[in-house]
C-alpha atoms as a PDB file:
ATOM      1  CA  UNK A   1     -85.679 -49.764-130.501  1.00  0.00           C
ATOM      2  CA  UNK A   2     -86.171 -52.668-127.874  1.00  0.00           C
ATOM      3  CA  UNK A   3     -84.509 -55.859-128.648  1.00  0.00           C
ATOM      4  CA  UNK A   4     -87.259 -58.162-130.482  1.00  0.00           C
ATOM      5  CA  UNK A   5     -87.435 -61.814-131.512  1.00  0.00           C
ATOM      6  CA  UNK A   6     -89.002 -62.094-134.763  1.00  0.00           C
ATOM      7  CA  UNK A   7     -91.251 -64.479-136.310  1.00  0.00           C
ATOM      8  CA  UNK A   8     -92.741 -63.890-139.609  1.00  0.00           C
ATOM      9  CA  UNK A   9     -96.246 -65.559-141.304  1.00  0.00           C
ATOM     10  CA  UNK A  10     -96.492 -68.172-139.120  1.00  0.00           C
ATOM     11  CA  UNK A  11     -99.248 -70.016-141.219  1.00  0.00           C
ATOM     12  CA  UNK A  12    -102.681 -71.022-139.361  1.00  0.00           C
ATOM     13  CA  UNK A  13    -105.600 -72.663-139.924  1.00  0.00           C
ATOM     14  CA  UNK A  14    -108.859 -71.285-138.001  1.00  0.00           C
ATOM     15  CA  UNK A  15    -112.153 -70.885-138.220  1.00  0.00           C
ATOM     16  CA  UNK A  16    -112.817 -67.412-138.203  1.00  0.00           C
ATOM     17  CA  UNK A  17    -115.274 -64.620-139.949  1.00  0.00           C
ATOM     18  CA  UNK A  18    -118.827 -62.571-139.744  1.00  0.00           C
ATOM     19  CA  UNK A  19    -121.281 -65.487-141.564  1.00  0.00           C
ATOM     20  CA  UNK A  20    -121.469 -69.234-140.420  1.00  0.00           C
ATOM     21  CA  UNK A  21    -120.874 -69.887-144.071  1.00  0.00           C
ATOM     22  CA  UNK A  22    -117.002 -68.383-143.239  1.00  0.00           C
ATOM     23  CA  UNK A  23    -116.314 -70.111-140.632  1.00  0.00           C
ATOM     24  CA  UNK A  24    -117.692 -73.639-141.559  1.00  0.00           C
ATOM     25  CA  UNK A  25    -114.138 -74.264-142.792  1.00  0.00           C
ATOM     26  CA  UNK A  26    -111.304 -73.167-141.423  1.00  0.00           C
ATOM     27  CA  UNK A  27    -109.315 -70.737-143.255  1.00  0.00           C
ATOM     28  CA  UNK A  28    -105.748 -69.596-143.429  1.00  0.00           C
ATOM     29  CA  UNK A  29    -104.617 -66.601-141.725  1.00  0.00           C
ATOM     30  CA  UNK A  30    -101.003 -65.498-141.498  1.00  0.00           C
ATOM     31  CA  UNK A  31     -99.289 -64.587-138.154  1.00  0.00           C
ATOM     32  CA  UNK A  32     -95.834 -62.241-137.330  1.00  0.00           C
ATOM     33  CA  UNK A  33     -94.747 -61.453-133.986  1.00  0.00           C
ATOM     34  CA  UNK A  34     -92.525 -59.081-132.529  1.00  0.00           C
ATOM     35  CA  UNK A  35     -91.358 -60.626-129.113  1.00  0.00           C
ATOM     36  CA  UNK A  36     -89.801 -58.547-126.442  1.00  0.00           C
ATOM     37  CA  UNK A  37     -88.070 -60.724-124.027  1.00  0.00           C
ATOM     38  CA  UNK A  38     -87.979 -58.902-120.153  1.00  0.00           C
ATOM     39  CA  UNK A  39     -84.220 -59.602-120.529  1.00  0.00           C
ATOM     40  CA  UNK A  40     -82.303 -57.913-123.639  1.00  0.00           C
ATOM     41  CA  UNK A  41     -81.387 -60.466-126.032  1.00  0.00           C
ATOM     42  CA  UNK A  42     -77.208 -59.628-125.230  1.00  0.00           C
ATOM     43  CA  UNK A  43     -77.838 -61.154-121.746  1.00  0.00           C
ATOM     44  CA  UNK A  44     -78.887 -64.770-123.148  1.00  0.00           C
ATOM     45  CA  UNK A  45     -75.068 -66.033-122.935  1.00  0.00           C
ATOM     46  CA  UNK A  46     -75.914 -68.203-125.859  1.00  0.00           C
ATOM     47  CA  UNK A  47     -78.810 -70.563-123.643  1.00  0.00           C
ATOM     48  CA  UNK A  48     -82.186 -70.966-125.052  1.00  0.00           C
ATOM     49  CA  UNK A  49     -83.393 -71.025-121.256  1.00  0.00           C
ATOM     50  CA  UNK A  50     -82.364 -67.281-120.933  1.00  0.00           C
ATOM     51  CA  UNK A  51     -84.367 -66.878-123.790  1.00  0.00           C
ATOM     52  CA  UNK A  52     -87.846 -67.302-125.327  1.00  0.00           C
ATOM     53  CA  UNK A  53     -88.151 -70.315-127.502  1.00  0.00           C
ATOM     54  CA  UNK A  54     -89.799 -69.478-130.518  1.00  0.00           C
ATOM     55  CA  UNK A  55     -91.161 -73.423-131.046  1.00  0.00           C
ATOM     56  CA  UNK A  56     -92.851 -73.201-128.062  1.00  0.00           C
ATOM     57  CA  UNK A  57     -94.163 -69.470-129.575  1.00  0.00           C
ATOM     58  CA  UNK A  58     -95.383 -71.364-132.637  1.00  0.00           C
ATOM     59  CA  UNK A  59     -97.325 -73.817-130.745  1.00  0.00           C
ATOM     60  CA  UNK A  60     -99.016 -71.524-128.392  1.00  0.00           C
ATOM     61  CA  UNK A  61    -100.116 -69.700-130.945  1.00  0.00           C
ATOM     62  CA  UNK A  62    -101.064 -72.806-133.094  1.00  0.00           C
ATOM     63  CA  UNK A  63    -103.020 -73.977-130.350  1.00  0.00           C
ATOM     64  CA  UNK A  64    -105.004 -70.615-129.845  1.00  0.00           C
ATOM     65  CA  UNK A  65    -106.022 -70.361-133.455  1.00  0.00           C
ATOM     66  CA  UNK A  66    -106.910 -74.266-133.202  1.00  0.00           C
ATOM     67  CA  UNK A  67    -109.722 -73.993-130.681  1.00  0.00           C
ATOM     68  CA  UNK A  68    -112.525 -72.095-131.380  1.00  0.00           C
ATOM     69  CA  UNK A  69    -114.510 -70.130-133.472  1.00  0.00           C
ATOM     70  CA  UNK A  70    -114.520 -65.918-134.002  1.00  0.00           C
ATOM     71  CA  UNK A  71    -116.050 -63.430-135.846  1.00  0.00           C
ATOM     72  CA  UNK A  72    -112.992 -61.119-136.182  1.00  0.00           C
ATOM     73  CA  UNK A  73    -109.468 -61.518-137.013  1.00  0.00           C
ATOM     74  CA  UNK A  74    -109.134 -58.496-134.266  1.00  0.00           C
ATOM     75  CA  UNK A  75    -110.376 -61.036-131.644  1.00  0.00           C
ATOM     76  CA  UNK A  76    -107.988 -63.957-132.947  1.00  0.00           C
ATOM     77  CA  UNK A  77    -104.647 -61.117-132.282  1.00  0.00           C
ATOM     78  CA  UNK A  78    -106.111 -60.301-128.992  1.00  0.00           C
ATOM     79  CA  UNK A  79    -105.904 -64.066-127.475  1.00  0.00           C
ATOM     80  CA  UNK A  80    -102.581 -64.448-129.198  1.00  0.00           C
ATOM     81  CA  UNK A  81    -101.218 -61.853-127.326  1.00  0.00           C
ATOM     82  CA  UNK A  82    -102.579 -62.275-124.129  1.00  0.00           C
ATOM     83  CA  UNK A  83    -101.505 -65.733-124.419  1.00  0.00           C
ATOM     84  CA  UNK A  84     -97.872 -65.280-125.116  1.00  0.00           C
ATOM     85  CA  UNK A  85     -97.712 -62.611-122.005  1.00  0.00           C
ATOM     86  CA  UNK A  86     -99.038 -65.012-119.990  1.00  0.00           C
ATOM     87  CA  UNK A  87     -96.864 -67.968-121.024  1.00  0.00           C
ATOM     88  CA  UNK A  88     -93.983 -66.340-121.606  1.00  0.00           C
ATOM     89  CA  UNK A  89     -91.343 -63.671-120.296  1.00  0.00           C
ATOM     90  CA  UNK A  90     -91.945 -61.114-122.526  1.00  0.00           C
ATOM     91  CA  UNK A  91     -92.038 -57.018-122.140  1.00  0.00           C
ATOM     92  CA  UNK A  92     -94.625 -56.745-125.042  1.00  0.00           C
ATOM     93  CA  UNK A  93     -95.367 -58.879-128.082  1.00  0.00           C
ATOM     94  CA  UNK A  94     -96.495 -57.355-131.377  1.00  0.00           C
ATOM     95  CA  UNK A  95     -99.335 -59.037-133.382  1.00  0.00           C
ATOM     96  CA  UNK A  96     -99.944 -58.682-137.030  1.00  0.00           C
ATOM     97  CA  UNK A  97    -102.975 -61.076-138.577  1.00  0.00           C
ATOM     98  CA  UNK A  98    -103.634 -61.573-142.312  1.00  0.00           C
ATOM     99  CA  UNK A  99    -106.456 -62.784-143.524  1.00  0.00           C
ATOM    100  CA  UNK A 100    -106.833 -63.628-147.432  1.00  0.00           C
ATOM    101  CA  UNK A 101    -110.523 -62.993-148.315  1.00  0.00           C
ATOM    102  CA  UNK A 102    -111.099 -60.533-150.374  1.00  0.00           C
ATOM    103  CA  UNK A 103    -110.717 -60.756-154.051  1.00  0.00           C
ATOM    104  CA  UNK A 104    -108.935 -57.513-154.920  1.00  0.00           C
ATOM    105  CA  UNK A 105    -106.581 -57.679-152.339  1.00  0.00           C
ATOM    106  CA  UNK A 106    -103.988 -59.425-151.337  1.00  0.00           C
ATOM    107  CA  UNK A 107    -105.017 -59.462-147.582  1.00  0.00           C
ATOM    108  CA  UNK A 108    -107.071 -57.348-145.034  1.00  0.00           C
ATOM    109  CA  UNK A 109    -105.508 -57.677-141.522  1.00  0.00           C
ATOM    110  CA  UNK A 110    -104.571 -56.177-137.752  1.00  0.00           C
ATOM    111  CA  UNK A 111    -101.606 -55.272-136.174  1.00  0.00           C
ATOM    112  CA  UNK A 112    -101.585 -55.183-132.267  1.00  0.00           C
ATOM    113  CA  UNK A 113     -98.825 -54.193-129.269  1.00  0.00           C
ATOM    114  CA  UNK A 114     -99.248 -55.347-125.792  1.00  0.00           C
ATOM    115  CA  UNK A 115     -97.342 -55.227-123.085  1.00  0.00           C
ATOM    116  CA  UNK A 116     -97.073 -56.860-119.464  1.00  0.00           C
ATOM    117  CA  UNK A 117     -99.003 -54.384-116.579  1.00  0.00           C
END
């Protein structure tokens, strides 16, 4: 297994869902990533500029789910990743979106890998 920075239910507010009714507030949504830095996490020598700060992670991905409007929570995991590949120097990043909805469950959601070409 690759080395991985983790960060787990990042909380988000977004508009997002099929009806204009959904989305005409925005709703919270639940975000963990899997990071894969390009360089293994036992070359950092203890400096956050050999790594991938994970605040900066939080407010990419803050920012993503702040702008905007979608249909599906499979669109929403698609711009996070492709934004955190393009921002930062990572291998692959794993998405997983929750989305609390419906009543008898306790969440419906995707879970996406990417990885730089």
């Amino acid at each position: 297994m690759p080395d991985a920075i983790l960060i787990e239910k990042l909380e988000l507010l977004t508009r997002i869902g099929v009806t204009a009714e959904e989305r005409a507030h925005p709703q919270r949504i639940t975000v963990s990533l899997a990071l894969e830095p390009r360089a293994g996490l036992s070359s950092l020598v203890d400096c956050l500029e050999n790594s991938v700060d994970y605040v900066q992670v939080c407010g990419a991905v803050k920012a993503v789910a702040g702008t905007g409007e979608r249909h599906l929570i499979e669109t929403l995991a698609e711009e996070i990743a492709a934004e955190l590949l393009r921002r930062f120097p990572l291998r692959a990043v794993e998405v997983e979106a929750r989305k609390f909805v419906l009543p008898d469950t306790e969440f419906v959601g995707v879970k996406i890998r990417r990885e730089t070409k």
